[in-house]
PDB file of N, CA and C in Angstrom:
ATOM      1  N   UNK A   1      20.580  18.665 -15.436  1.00  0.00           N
ATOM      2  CA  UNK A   1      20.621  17.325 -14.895  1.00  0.00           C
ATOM      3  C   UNK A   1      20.806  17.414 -13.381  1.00  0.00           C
ATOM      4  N   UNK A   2      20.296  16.589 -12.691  1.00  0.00           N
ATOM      5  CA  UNK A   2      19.799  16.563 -11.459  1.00  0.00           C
ATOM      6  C   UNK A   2      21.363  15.737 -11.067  1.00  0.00           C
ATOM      7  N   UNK A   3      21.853  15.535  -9.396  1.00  0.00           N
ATOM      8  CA  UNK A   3      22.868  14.960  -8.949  1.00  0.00           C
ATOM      9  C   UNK A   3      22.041  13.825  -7.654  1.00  0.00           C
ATOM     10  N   UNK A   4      20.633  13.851  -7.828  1.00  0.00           N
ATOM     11  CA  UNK A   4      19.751  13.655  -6.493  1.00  0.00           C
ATOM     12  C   UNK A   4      19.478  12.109  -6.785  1.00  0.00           C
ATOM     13  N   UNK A   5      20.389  11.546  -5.551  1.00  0.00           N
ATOM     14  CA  UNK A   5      20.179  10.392  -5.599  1.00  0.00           C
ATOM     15  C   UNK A   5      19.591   9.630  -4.112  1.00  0.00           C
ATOM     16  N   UNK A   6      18.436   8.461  -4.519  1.00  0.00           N
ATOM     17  CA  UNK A   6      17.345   8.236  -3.291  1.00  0.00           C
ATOM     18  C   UNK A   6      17.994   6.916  -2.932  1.00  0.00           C
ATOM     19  N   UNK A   7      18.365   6.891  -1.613  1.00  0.00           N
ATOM     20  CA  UNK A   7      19.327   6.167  -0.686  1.00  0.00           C
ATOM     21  C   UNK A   7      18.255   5.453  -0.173  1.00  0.00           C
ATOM     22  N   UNK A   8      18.223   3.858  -0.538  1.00  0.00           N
ATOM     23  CA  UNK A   8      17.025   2.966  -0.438  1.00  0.00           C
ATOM     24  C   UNK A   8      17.358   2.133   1.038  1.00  0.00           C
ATOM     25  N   UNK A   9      18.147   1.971   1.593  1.00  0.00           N
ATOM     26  CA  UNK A   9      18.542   1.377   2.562  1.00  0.00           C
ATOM     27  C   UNK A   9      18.496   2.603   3.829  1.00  0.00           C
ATOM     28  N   UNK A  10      18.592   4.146   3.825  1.00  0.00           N
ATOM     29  CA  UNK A  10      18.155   5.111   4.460  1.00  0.00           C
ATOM     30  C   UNK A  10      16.406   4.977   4.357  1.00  0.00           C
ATOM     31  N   UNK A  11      15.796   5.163   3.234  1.00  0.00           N
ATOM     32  CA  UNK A  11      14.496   5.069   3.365  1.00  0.00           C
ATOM     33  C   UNK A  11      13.660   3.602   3.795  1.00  0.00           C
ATOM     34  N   UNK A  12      14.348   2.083   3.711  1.00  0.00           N
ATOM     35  CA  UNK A  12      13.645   1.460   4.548  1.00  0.00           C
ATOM     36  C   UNK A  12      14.037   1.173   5.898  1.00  0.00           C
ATOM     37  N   UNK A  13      15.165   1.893   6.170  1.00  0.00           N
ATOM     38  CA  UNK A  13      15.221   2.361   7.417  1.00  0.00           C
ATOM     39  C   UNK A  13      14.716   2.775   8.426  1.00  0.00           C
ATOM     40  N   UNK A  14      14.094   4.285   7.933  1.00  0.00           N
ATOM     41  CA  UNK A  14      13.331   5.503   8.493  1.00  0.00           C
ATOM     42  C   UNK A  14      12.096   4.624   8.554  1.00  0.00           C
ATOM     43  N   UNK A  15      11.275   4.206   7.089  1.00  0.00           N
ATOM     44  CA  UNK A  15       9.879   3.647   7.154  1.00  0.00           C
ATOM     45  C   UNK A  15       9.918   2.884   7.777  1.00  0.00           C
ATOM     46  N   UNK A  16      10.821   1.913   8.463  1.00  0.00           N
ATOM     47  CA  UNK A  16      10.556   0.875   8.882  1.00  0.00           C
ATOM     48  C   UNK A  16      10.674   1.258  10.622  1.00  0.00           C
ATOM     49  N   UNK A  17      11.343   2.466  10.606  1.00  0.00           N
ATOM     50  CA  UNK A  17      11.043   2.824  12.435  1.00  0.00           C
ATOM     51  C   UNK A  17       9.575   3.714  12.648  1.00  0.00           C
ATOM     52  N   UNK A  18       9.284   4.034  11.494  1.00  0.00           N
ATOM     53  CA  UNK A  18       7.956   4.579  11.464  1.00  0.00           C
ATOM     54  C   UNK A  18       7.047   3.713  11.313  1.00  0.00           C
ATOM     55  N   UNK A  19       7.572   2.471  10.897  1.00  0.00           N
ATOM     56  CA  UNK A  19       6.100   1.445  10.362  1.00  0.00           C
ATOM     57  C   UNK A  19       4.662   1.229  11.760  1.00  0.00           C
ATOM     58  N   UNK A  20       5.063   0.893  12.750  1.00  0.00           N
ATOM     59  CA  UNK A  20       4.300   0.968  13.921  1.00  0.00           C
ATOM     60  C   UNK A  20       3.143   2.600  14.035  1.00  0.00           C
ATOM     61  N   UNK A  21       3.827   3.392  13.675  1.00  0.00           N
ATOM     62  CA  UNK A  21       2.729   4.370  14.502  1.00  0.00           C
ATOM     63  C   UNK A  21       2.911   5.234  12.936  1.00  0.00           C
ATOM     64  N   UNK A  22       2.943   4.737  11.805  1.00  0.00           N
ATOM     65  CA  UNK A  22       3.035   4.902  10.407  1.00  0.00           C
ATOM     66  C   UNK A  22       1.013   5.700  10.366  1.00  0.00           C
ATOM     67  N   UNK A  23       0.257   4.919  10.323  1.00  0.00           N
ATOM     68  CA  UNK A  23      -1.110   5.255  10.005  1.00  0.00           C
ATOM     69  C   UNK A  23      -2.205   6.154  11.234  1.00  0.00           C
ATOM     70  N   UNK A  24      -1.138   6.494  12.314  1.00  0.00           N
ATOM     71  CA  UNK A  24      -2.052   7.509  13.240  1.00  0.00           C
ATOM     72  C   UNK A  24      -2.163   8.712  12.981  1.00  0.00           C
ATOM     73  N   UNK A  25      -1.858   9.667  12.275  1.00  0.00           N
ATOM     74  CA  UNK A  25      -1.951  10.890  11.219  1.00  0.00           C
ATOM     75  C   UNK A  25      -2.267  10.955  10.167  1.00  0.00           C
ATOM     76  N   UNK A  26      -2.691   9.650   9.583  1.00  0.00           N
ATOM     77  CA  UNK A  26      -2.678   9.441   7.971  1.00  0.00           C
ATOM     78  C   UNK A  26      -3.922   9.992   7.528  1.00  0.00           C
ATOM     79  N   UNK A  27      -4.714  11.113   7.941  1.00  0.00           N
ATOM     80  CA  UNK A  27      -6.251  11.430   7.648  1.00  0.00           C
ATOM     81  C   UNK A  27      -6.372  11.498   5.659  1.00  0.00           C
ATOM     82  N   UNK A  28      -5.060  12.253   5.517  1.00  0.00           N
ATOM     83  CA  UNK A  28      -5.073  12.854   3.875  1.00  0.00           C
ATOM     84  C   UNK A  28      -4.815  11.051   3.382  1.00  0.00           C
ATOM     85  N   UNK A  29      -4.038  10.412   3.495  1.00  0.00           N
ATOM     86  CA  UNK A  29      -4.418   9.277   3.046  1.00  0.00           C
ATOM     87  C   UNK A  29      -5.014   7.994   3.029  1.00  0.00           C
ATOM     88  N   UNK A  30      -6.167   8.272   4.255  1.00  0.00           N
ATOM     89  CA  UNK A  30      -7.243   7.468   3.470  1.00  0.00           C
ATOM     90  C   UNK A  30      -8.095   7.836   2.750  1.00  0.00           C
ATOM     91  N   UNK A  31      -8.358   9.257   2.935  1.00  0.00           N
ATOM     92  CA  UNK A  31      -8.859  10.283   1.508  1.00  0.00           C
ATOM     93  C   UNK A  31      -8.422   9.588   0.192  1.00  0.00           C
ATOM     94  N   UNK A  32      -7.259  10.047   0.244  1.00  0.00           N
ATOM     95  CA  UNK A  32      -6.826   9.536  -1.392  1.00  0.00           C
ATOM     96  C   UNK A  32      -6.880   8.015  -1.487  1.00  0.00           C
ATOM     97  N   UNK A  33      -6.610   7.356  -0.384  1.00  0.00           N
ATOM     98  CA  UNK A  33      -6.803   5.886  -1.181  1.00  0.00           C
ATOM     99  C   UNK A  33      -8.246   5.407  -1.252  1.00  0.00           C
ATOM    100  N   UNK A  34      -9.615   6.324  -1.000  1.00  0.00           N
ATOM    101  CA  UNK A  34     -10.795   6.276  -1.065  1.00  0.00           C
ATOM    102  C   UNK A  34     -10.918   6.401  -2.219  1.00  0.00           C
ATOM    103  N   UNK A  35     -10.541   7.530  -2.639  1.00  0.00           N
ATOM    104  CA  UNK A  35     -10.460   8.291  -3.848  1.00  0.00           C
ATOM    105  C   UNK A  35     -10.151   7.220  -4.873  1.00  0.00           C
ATOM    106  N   UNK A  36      -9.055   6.339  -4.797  1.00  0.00           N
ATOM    107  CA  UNK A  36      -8.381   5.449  -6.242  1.00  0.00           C
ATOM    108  C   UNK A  36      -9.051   4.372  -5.817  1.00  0.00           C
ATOM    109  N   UNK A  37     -10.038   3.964  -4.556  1.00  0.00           N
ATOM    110  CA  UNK A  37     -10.640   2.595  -4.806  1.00  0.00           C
ATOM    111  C   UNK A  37     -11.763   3.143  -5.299  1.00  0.00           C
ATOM    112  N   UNK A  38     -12.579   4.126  -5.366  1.00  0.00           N
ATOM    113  CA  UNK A  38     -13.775   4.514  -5.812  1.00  0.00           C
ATOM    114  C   UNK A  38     -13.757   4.035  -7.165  1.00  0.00           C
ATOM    115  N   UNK A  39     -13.790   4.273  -8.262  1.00  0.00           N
ATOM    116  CA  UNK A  39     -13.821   3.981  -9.525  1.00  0.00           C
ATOM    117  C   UNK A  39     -13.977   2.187  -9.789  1.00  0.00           C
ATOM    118  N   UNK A  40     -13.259   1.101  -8.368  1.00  0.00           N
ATOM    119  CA  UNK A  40     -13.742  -0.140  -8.937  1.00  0.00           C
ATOM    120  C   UNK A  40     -14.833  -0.471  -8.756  1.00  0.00           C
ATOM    121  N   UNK A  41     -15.837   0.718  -8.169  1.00  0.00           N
ATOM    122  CA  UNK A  41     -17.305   0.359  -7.935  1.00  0.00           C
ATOM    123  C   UNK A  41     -18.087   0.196  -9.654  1.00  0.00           C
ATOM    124  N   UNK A  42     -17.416   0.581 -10.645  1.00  0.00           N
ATOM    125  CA  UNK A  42     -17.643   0.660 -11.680  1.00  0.00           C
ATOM    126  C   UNK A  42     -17.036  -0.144 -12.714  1.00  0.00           C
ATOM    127  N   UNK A  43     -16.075  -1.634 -12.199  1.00  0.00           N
ATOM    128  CA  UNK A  43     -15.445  -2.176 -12.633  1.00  0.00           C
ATOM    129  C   UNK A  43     -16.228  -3.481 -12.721  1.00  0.00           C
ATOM    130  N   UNK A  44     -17.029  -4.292 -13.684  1.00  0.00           N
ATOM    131  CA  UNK A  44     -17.519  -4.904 -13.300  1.00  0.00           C
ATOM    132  C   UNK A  44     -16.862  -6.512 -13.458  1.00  0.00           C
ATOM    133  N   UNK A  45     -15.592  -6.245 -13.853  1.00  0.00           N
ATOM    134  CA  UNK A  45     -14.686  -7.428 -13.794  1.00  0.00           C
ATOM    135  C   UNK A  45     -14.425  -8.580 -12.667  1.00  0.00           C
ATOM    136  N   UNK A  46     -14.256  -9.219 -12.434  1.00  0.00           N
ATOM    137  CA  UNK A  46     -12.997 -10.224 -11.625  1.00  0.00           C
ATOM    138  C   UNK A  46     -12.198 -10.197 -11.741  1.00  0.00           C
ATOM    139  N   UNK A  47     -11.010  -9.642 -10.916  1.00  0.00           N
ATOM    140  CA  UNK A  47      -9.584  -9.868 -11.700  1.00  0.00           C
ATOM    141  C   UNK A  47      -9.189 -11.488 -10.381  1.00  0.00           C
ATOM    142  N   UNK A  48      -8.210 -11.953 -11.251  1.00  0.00           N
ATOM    143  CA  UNK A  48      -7.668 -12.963 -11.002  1.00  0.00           C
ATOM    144  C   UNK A  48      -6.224 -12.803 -10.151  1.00  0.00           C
ATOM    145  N   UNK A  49      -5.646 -11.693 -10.447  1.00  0.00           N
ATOM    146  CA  UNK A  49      -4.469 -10.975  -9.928  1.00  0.00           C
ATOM    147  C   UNK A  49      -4.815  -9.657  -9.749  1.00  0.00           C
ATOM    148  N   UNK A  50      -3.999  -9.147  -8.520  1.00  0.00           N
ATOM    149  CA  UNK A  50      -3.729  -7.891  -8.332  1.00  0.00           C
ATOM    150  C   UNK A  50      -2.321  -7.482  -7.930  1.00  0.00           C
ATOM    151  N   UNK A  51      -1.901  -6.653  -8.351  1.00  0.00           N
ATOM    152  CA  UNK A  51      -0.655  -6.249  -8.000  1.00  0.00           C
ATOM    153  C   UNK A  51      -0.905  -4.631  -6.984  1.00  0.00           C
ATOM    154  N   UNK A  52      -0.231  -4.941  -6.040  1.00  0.00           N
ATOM    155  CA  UNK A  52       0.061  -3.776  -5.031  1.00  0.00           C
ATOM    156  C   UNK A  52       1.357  -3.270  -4.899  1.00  0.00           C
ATOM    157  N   UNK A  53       1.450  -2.055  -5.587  1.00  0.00           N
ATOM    158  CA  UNK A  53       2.886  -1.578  -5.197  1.00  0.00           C
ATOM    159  C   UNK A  53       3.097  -0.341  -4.564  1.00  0.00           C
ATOM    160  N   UNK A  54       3.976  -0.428  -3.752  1.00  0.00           N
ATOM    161  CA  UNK A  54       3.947   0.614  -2.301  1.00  0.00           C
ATOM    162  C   UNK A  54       3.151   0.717  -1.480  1.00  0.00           C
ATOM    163  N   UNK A  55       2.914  -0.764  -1.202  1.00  0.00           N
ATOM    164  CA  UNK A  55       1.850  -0.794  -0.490  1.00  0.00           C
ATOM    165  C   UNK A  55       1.981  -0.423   1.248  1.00  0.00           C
ATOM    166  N   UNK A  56       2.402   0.196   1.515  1.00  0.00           N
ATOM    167  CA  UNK A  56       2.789   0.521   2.729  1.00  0.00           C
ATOM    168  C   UNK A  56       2.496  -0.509   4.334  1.00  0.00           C
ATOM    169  N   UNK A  57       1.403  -0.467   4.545  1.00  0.00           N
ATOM    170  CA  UNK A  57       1.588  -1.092   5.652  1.00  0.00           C
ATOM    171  C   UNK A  57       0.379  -1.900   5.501  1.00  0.00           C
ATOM    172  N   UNK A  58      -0.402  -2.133   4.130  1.00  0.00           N
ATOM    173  CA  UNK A  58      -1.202  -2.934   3.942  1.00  0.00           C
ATOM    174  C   UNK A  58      -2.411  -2.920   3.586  1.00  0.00           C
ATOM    175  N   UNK A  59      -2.925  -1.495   4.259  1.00  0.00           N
ATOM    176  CA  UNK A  59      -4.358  -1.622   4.338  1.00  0.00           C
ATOM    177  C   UNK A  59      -5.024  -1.750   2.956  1.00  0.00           C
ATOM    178  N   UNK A  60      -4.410  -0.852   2.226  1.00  0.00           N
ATOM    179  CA  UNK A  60      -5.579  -0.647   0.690  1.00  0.00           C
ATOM    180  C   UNK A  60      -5.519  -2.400  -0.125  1.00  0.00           C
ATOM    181  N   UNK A  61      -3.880  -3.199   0.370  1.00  0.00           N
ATOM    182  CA  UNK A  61      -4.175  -4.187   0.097  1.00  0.00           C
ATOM    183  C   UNK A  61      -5.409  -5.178   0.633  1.00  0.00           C
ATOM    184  N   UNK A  62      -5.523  -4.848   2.463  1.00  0.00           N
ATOM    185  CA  UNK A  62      -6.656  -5.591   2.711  1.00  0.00           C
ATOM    186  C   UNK A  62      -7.648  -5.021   2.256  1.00  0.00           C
ATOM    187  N   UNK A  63      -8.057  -3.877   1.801  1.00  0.00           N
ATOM    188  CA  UNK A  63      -9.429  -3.487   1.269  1.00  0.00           C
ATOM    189  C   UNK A  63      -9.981  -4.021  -0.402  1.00  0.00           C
ATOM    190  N   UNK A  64      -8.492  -4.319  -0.580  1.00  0.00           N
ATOM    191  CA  UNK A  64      -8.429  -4.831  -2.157  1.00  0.00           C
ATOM    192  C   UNK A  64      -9.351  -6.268  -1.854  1.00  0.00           C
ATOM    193  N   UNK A  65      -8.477  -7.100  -0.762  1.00  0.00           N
ATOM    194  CA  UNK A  65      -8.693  -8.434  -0.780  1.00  0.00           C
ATOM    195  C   UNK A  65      -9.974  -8.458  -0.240  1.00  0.00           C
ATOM    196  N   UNK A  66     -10.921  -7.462   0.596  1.00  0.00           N
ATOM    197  CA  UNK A  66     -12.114  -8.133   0.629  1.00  0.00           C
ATOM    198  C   UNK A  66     -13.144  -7.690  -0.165  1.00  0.00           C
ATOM    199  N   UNK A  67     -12.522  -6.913  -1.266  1.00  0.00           N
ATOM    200  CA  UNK A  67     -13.829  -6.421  -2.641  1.00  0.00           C
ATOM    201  C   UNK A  67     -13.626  -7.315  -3.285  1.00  0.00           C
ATOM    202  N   UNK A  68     -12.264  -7.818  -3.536  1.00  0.00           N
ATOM    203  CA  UNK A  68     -12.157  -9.297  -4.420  1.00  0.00           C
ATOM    204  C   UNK A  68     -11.591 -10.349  -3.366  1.00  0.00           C
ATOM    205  N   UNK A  69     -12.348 -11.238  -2.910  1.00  0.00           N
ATOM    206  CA  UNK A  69     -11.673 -12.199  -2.272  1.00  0.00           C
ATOM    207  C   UNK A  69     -11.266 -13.181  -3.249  1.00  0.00           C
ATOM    208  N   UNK A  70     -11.437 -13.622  -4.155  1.00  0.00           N
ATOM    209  CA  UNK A  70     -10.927 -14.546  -4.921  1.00  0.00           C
ATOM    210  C   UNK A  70      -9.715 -14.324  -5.503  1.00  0.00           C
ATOM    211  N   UNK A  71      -9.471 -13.045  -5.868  1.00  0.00           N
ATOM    212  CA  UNK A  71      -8.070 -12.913  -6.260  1.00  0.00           C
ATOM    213  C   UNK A  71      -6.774 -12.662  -5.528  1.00  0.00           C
ATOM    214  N   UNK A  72      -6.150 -13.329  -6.415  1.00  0.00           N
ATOM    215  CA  UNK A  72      -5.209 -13.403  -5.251  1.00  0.00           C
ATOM    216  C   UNK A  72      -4.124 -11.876  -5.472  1.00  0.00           C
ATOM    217  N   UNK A  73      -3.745 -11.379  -3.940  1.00  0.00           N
ATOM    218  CA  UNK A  73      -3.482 -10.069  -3.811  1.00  0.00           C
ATOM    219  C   UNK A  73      -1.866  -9.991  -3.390  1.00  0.00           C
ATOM    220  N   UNK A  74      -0.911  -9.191  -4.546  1.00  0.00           N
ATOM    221  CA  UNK A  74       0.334  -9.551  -3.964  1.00  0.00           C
ATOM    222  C   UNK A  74       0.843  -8.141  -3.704  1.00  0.00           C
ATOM    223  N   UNK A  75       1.479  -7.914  -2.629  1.00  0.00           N
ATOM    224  CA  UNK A  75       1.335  -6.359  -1.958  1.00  0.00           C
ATOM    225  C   UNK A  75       3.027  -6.145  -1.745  1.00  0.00           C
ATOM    226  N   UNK A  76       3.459  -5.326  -1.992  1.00  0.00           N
ATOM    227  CA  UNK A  76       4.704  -5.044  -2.304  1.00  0.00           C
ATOM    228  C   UNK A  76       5.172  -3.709  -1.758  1.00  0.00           C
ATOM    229  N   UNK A  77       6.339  -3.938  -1.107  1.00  0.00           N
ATOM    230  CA  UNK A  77       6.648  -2.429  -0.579  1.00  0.00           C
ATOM    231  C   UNK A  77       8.417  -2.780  -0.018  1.00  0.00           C
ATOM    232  N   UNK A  78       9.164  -1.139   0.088  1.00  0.00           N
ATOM    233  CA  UNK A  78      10.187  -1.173   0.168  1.00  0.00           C
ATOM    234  C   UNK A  78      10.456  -1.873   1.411  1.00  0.00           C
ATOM    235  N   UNK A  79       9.858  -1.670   2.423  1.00  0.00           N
ATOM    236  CA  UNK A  79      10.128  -1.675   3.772  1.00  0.00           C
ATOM    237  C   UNK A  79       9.510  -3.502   4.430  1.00  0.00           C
ATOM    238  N   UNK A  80      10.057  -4.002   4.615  1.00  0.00           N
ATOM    239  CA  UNK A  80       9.681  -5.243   5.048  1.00  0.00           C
ATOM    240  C   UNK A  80       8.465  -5.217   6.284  1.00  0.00           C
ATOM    241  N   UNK A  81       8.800  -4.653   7.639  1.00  0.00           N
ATOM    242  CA  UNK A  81       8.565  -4.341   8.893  1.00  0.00           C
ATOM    243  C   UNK A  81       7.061  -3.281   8.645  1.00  0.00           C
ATOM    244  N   UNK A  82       6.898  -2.423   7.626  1.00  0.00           N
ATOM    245  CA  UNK A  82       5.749  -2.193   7.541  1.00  0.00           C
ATOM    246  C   UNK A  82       4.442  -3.525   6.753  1.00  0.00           C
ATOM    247  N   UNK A  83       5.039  -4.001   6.023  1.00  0.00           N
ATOM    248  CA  UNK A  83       4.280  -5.237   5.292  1.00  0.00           C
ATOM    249  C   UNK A  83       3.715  -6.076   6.422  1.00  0.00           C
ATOM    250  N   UNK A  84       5.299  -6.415   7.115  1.00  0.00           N
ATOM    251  CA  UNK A  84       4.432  -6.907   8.222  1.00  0.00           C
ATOM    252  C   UNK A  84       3.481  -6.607   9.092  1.00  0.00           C
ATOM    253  N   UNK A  85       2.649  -5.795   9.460  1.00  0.00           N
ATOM    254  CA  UNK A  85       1.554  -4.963  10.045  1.00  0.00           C
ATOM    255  C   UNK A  85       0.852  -5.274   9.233  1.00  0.00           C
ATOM    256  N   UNK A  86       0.518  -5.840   8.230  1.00  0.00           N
ATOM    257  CA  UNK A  86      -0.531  -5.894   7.538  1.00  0.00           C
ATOM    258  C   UNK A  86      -1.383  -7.128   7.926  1.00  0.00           C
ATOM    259  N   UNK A  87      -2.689  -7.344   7.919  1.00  0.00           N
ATOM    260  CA  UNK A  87      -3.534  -8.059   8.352  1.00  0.00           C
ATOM    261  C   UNK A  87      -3.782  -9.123   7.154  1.00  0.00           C
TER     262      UNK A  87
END
């Protein structure tokens, strides 16, 4: 059994002094979030809802909202101050 406990008020702390200059290194993750939007090219649904969680500073939410503009997109993350950066 593990003693490792994740101190949530330390981590939206840190993210949130990082939120500003958060996505200028991020090369490996827009890779991967290429990667997990690829597959809705094959989705031939509407969804009506989307849920975003950890959504960091927004973007994959705005990429969500303009493949589906009709649905409505609710984007969720620990850090307040990065959400806000989001477009």
């Amino acid at each position: 059994m593990s003693d490792f406990h994740l101190d949530m008020q330390h981590v939206r702390r840190h993210f949130g002094a990082a939120a500003e200059t958060y996505e200028q290194p991020d090369v490996l993750q827009r890779e991967v979030q290429q990667e997990l939007l690829a597959p809705l090219d094959f989705y031939l649904e509407t969804p009506q809802r989307i849920i975003y969680v950890v959504a960091g500073t927004g973007r994959g939410a705005a990429l969500l909202i303009q493949r589906y503009p009709q649905a409505g997109v609710l984007a969720s993350h620990v850090c307040v101050p990065a959400l806000a950066l989001a477009d």
